[in-house]
N, C-alpha and C. Protein backbone atom coordinates (compact mmCIF):
# COMPACT_ATOMS: atom_id res chain seq x y z
N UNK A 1 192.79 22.59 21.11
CA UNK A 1 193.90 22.40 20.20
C UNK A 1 193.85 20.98 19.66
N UNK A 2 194.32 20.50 18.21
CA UNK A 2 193.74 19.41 17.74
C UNK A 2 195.67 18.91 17.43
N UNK A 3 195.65 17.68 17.60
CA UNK A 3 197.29 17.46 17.10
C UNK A 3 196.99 16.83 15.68
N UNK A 4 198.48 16.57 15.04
CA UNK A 4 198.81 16.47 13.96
C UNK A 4 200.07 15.47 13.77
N UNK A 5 200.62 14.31 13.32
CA UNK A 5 201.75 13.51 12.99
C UNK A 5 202.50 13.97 11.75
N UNK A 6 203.43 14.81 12.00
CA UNK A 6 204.22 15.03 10.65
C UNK A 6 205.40 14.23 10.75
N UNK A 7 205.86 13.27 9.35
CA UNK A 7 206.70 12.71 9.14
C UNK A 7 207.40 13.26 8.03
N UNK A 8 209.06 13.41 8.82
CA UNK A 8 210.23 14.16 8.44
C UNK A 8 211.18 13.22 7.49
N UNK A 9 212.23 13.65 6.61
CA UNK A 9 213.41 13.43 6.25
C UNK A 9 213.94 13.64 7.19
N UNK A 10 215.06 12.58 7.61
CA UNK A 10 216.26 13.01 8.87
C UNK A 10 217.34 13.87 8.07
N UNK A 11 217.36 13.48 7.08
CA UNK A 11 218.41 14.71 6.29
C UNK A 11 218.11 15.70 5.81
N UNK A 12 216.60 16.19 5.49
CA UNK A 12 216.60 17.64 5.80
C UNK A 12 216.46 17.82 7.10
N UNK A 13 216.09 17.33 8.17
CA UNK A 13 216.01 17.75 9.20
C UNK A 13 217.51 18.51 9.90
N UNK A 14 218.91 17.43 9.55
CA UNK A 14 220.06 17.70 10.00
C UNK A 14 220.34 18.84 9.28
N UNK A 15 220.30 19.30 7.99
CA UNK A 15 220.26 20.24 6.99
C UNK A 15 219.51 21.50 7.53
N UNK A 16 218.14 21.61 8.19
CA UNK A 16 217.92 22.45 8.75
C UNK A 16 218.63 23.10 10.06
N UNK A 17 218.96 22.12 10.78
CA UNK A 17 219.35 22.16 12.01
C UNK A 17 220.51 23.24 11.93
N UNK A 18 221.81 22.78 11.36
CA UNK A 18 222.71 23.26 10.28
C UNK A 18 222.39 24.36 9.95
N UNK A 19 221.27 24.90 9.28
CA UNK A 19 221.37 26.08 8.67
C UNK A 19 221.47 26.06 6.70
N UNK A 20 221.98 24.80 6.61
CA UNK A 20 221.89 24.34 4.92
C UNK A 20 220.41 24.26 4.23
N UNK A 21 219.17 24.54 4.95
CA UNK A 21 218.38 23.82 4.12
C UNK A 21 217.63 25.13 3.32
N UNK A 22 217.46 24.15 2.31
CA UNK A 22 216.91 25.24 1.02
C UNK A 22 214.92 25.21 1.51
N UNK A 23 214.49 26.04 0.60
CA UNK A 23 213.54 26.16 1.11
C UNK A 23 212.08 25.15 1.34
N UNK A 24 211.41 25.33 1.93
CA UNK A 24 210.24 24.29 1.55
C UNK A 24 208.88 24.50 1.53
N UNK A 25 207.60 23.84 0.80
CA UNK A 25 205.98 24.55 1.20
C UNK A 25 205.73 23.16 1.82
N UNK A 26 205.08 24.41 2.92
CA UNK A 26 204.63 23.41 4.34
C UNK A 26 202.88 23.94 4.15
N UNK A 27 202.44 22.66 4.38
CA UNK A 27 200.79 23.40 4.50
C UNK A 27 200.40 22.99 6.42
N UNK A 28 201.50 23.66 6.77
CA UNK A 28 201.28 23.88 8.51
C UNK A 28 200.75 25.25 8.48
N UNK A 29 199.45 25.23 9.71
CA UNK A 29 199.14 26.83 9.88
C UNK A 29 199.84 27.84 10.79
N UNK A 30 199.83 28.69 10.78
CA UNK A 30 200.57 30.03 11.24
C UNK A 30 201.03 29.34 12.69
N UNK A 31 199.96 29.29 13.55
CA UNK A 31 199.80 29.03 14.76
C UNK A 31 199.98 27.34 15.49
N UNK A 32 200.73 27.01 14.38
CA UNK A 32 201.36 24.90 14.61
C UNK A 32 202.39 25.52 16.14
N UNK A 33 201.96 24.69 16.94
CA UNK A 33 203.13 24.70 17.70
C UNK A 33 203.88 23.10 17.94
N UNK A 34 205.19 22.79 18.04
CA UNK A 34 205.81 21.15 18.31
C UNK A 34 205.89 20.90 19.78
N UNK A 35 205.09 19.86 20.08
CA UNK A 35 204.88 19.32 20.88
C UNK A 35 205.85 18.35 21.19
N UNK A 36 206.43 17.35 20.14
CA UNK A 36 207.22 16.36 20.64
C UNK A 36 207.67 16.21 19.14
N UNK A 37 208.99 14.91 18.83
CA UNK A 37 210.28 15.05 17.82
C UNK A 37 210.98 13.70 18.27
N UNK A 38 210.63 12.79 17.25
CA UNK A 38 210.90 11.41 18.00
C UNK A 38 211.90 10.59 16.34
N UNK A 39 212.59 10.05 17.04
CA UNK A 39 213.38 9.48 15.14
C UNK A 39 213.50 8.31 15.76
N UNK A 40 212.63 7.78 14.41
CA UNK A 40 212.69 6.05 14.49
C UNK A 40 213.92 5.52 13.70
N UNK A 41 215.17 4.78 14.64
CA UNK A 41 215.86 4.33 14.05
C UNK A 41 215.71 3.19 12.85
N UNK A 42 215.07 2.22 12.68
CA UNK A 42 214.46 1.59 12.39
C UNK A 42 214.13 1.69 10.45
N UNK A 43 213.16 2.58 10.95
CA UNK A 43 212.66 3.36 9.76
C UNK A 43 213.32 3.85 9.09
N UNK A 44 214.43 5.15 10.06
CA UNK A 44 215.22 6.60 9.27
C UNK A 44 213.71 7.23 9.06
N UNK A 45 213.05 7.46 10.22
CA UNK A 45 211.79 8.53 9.70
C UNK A 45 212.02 9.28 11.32
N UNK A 46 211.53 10.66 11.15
CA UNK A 46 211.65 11.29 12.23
C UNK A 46 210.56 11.83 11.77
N UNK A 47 209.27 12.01 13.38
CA UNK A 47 207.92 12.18 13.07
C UNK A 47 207.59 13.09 14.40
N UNK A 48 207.23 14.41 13.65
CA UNK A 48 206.81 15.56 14.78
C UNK A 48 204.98 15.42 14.82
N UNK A 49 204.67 15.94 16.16
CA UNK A 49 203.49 16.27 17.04
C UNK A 49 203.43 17.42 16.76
N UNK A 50 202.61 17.77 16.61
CA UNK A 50 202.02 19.23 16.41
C UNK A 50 200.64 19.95 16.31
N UNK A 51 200.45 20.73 17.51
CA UNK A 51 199.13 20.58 17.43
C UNK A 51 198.62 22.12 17.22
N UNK A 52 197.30 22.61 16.86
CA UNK A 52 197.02 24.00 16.42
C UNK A 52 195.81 23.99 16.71
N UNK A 53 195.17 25.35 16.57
CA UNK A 53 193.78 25.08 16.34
C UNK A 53 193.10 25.38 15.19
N UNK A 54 193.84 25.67 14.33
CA UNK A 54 193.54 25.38 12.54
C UNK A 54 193.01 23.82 12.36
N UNK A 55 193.41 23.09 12.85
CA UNK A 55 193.51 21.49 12.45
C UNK A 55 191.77 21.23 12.40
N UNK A 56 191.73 20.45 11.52
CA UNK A 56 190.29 19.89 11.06
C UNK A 56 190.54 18.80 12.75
N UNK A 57 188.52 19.05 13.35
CA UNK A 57 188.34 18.04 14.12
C UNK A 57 188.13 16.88 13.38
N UNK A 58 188.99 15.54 14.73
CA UNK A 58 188.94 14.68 13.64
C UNK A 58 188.58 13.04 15.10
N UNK A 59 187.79 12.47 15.70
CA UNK A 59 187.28 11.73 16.80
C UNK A 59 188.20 11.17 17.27
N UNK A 60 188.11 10.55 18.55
CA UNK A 60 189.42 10.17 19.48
C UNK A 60 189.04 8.64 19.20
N UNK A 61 188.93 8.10 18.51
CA UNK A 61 189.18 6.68 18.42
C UNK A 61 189.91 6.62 17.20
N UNK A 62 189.50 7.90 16.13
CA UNK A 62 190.75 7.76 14.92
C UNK A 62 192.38 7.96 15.68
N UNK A 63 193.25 7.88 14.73
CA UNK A 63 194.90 7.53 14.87
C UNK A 63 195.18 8.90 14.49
N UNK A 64 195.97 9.35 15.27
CA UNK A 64 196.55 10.89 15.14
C UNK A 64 197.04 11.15 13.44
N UNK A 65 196.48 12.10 12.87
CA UNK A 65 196.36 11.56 11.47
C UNK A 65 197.73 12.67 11.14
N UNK A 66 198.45 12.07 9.99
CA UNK A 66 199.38 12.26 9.44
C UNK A 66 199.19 13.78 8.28
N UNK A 67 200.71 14.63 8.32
CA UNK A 67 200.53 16.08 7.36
C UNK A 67 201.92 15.13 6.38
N UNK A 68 201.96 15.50 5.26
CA UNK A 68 202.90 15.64 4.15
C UNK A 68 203.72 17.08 4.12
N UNK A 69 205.08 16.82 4.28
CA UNK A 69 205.81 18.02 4.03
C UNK A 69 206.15 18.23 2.68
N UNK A 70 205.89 18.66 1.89
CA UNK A 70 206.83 18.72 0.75
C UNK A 70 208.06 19.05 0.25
N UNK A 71 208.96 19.21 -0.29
CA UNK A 71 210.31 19.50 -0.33
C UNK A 71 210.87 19.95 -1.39
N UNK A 72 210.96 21.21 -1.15
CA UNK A 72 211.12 21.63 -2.97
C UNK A 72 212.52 22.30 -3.19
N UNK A 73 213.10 22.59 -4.15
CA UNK A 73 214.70 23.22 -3.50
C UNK A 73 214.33 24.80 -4.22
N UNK A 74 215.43 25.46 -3.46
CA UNK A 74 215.24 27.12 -3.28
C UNK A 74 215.51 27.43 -5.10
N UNK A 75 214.68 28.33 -5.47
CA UNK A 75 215.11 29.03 -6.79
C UNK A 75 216.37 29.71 -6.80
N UNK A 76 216.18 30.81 -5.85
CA UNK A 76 217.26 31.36 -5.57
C UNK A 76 218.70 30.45 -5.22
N UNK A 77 220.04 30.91 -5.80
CA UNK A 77 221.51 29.86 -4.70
C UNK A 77 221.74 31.07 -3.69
N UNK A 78 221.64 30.04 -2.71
CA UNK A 78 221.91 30.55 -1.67
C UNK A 78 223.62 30.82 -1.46
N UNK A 79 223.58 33.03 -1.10
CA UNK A 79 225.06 32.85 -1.18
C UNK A 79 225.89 32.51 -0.10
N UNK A 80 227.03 31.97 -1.29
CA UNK A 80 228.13 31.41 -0.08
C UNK A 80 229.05 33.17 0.54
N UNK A 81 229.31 32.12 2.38
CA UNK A 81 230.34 33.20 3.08
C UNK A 81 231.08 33.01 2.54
N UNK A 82 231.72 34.12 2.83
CA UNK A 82 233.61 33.70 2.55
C UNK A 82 234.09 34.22 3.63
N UNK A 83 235.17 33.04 4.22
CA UNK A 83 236.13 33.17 5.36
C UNK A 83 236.88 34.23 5.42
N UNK A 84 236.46 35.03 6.74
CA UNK A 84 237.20 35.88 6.98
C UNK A 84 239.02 35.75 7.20
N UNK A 85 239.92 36.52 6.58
CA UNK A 85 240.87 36.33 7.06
C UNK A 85 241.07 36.38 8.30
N UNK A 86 242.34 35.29 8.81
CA UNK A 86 242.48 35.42 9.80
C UNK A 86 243.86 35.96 10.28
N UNK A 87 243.36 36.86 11.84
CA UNK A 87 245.08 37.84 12.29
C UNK A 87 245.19 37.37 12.92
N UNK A 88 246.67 37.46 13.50
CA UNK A 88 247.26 36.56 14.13
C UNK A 88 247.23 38.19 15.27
N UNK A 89 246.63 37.75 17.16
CA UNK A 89 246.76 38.48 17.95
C UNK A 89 248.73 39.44 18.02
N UNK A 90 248.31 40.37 18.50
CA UNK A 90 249.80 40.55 19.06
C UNK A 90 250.09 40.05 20.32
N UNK A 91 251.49 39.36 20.46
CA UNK A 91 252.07 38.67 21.71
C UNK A 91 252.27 39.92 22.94
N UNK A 92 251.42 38.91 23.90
CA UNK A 92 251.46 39.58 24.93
C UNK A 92 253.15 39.64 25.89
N UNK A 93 253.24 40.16 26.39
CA UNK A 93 254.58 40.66 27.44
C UNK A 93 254.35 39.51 28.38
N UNK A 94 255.61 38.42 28.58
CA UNK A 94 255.58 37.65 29.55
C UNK A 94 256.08 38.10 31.15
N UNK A 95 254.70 37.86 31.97
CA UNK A 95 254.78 38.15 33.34
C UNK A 95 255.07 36.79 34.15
N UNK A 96 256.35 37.60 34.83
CA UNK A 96 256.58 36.36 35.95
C UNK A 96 255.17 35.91 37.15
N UNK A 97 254.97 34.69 36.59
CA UNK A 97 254.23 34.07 37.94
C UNK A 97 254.92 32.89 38.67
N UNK A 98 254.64 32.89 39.88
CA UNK A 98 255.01 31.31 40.67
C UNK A 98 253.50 30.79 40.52
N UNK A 99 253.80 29.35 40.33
CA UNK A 99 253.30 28.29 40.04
C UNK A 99 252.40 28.24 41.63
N UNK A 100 251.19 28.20 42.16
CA UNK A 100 250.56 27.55 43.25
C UNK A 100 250.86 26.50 43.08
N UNK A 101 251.07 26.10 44.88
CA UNK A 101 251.31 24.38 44.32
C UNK A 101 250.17 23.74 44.36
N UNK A 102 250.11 22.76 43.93
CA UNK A 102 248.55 21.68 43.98
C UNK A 102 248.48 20.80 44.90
N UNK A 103 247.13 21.23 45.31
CA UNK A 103 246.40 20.23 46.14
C UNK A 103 246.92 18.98 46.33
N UNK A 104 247.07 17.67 47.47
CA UNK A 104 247.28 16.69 46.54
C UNK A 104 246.33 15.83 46.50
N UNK A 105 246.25 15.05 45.02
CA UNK A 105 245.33 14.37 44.75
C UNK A 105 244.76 13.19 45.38
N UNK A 106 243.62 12.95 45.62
CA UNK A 106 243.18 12.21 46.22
C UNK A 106 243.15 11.14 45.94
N UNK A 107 243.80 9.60 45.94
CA UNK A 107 243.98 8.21 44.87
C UNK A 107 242.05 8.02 45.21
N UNK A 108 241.86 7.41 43.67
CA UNK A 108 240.69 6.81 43.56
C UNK A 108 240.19 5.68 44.28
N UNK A 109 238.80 6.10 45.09
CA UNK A 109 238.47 5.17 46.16
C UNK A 109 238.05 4.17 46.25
N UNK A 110 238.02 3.66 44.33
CA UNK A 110 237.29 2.34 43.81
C UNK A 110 238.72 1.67 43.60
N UNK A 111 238.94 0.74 44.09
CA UNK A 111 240.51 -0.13 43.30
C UNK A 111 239.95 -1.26 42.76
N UNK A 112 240.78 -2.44 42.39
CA UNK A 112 240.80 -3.66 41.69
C UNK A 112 240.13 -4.38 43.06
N UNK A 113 241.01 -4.01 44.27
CA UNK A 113 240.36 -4.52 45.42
C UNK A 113 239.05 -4.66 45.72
N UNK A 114 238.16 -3.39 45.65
CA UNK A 114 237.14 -3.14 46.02
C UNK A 114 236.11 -4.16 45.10
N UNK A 115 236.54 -4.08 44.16
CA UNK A 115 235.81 -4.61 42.64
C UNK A 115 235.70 -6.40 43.37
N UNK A 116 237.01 -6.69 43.40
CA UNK A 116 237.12 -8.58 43.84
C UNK A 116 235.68 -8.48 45.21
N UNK A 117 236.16 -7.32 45.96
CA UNK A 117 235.67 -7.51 47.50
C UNK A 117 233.87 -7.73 47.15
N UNK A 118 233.72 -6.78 46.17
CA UNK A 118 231.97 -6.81 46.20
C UNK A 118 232.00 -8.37 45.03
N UNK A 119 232.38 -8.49 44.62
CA UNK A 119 232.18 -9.65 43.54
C UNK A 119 231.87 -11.09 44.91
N UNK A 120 232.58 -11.22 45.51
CA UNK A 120 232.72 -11.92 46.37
C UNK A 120 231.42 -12.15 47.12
N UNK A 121 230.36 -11.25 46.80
CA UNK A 121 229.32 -11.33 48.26
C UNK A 121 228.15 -12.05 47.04
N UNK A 122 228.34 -12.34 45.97
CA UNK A 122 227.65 -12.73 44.85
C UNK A 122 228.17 -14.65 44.87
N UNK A 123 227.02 -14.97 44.66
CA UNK A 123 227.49 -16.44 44.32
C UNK A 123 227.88 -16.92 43.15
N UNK A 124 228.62 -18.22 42.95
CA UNK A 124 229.51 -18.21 41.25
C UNK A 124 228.24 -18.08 40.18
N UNK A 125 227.01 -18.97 40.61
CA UNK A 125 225.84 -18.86 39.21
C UNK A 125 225.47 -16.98 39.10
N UNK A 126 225.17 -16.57 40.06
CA UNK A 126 225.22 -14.86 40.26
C UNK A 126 226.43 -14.13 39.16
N UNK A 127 227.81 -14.11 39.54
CA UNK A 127 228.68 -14.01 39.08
C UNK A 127 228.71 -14.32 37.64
N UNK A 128 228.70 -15.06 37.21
CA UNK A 128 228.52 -15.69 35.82
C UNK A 128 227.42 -14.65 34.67
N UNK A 129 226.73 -13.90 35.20
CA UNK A 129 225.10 -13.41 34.69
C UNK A 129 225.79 -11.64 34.89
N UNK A 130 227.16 -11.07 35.55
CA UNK A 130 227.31 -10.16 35.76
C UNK A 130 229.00 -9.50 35.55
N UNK A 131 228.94 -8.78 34.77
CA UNK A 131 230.33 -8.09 34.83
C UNK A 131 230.48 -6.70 35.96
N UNK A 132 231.73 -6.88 36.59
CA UNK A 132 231.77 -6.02 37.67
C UNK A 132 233.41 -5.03 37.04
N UNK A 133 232.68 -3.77 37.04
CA UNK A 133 234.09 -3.06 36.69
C UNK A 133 234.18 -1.75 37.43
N UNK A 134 235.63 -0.64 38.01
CA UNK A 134 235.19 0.59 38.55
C UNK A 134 234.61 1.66 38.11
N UNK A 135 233.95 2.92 38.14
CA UNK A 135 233.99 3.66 38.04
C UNK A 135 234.10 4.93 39.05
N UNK A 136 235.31 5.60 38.59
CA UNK A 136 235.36 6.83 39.76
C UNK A 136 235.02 6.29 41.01
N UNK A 137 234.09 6.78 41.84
CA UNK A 137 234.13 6.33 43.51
C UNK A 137 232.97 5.29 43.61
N UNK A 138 232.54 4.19 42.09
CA UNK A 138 231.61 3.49 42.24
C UNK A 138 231.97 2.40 41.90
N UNK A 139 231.22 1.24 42.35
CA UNK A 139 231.81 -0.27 41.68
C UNK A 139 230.36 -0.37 41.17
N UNK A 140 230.55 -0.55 39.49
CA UNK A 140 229.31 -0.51 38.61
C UNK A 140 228.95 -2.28 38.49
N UNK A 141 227.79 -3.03 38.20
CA UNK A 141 227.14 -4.40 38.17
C UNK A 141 226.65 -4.04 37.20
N UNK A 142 226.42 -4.71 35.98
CA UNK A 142 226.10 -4.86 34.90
C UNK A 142 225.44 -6.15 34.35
N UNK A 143 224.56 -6.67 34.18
CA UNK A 143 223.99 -7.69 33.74
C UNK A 143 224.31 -8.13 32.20
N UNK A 144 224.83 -9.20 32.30
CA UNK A 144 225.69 -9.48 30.84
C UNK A 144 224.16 -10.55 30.01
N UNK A 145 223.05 -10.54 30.43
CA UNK A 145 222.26 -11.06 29.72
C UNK A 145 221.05 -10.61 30.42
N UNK A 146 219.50 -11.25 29.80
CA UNK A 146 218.56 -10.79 30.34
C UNK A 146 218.47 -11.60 31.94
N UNK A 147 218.08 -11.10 33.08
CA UNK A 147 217.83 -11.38 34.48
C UNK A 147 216.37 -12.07 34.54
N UNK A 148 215.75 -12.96 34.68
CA UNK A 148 214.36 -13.23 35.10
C UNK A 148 214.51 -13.21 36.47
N UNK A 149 214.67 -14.56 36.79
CA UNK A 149 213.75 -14.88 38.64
C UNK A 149 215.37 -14.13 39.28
N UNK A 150 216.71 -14.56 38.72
CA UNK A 150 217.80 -13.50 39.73
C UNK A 150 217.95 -12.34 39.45
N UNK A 151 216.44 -11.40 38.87
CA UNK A 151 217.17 -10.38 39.44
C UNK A 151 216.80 -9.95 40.63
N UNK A 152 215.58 -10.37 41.13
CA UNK A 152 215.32 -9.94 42.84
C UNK A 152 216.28 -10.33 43.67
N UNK A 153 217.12 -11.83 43.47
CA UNK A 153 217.74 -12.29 44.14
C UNK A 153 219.00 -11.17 43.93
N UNK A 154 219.61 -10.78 43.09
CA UNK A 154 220.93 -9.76 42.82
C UNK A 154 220.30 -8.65 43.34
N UNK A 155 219.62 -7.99 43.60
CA UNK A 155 219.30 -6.52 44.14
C UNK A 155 218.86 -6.74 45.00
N UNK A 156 218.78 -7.74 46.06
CA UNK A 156 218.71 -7.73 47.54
C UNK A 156 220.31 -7.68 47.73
N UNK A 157 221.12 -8.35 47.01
CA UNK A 157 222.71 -8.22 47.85
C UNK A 157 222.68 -7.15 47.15
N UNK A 158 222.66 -6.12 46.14
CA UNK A 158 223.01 -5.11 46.37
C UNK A 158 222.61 -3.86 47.36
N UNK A 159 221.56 -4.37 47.50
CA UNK A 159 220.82 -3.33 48.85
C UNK A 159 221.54 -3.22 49.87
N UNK A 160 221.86 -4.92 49.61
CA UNK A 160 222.49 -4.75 51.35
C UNK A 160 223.98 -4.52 51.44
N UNK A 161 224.39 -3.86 50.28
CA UNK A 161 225.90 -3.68 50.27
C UNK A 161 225.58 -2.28 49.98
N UNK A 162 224.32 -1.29 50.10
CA UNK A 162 224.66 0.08 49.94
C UNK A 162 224.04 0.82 48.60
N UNK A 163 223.90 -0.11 47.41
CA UNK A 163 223.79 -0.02 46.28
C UNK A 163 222.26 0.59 45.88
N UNK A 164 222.05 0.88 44.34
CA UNK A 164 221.16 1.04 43.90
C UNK A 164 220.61 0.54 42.36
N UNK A 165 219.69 0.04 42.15
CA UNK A 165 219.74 0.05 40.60
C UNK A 165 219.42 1.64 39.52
N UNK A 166 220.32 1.68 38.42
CA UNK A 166 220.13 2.49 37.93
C UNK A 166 219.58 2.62 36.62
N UNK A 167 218.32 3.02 36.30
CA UNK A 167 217.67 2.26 35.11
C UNK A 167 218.26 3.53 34.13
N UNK A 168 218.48 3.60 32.96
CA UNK A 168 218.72 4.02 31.91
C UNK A 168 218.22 3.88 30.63
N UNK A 169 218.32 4.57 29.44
CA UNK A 169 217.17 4.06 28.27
C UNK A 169 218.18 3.28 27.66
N UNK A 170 219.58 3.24 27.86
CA UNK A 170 219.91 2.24 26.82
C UNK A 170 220.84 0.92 27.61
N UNK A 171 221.15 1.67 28.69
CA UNK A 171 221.96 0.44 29.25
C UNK A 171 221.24 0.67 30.90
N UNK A 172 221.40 -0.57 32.00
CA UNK A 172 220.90 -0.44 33.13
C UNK A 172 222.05 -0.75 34.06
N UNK A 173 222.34 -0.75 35.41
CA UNK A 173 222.96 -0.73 36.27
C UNK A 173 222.68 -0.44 37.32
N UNK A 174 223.99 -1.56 38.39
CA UNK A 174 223.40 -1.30 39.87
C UNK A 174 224.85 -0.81 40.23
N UNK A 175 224.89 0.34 41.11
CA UNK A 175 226.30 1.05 41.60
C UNK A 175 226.07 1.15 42.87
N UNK A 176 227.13 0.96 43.41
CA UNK A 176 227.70 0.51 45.19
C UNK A 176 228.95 1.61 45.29
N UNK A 177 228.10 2.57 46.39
CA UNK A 177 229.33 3.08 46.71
C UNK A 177 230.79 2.58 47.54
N UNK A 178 231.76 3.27 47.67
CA UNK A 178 232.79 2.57 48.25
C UNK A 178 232.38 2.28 49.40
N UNK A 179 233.64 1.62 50.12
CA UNK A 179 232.76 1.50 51.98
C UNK A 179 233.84 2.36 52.99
């Protein structure tokens, strides 16, 4: 199977997605399957993988070579629905129920407390480099700038308070459960 770089409109793409889009000639073969669908913010280009075995061989030191979509709009207008009216159900017969009573709730096991208590095991230059706030049954660490040589030094006290770092693609964090 040989791949292929096709670069998209993000607005026909959303348009397709949708169901709005008018028609288009693609010179993809029968048998293209998508491999991957990546949108460069940057750009505003969204660029599919696609690989077949129609595709001209083409050597592995060339650059995954690029298809042209073209974009042409439908001859035909596409017809519009029209909204169904809408009925209003018939009202059902009110049945007596008693209310179960509820559980009672459990107060949240992260407080303002907990938050000061772990802040505390951090030194003031530490502190300074980190915002500490709750979430649900976690006290979240947040790095308010880039970390060089402290961040080994900050994720040994979080180790040793229970914690973990949590890497993410857009934001990162270290969370400590309660104690």
């Amino acid at each position: 199977m040989k791949m292929r770089m096709i670069k998209l409109n993000p607005d026909f793409l959303v348009k397709a997605i949708q169901g709005k889009t008018a028609s288009f000639a693609s010179n993809l073969p029968d048998d293209a399957e998508l491999l991957d669908i990546k949108y460069d913010l940057f750009s505003k280009q969204v660029f599919a993988i696609v690989r077949s075995d129609s595709f001209e061989d083409v050597a592995d030191t060339y650059p995954t070579p690029e298809l042209n979509i073209t974009y042409t709009s439908s001859a035909k207008p596409q017809p519009k629905l029209e909204p169904k009216p809408v009925t209003k159900p018939e009202p059902k017969p009110l049945a007596s129920v008693k209310p179960e009573p509820k559980p009672a709730e459990k107060a949240p096991a992260t407080t303002s407390q907990d938050v000061r208590a772990v802040e505390e095991e951090f030194s003031p230059e530490q502190r300074e480099l980190l915002s500490f706030t709750a979430d649900g049954d976690y006290v979240l660490i947040k790095p308010t700038q880039y970390l060089k040589a402290e961040w080994n030094e900050i994720n040994d006290v979080v180790k040793s308070l229970g914690g973990r770092w949590v890497k993410g693609d857009f934001s990162s964090y270290w969370e400590i459960p309660p104690e």
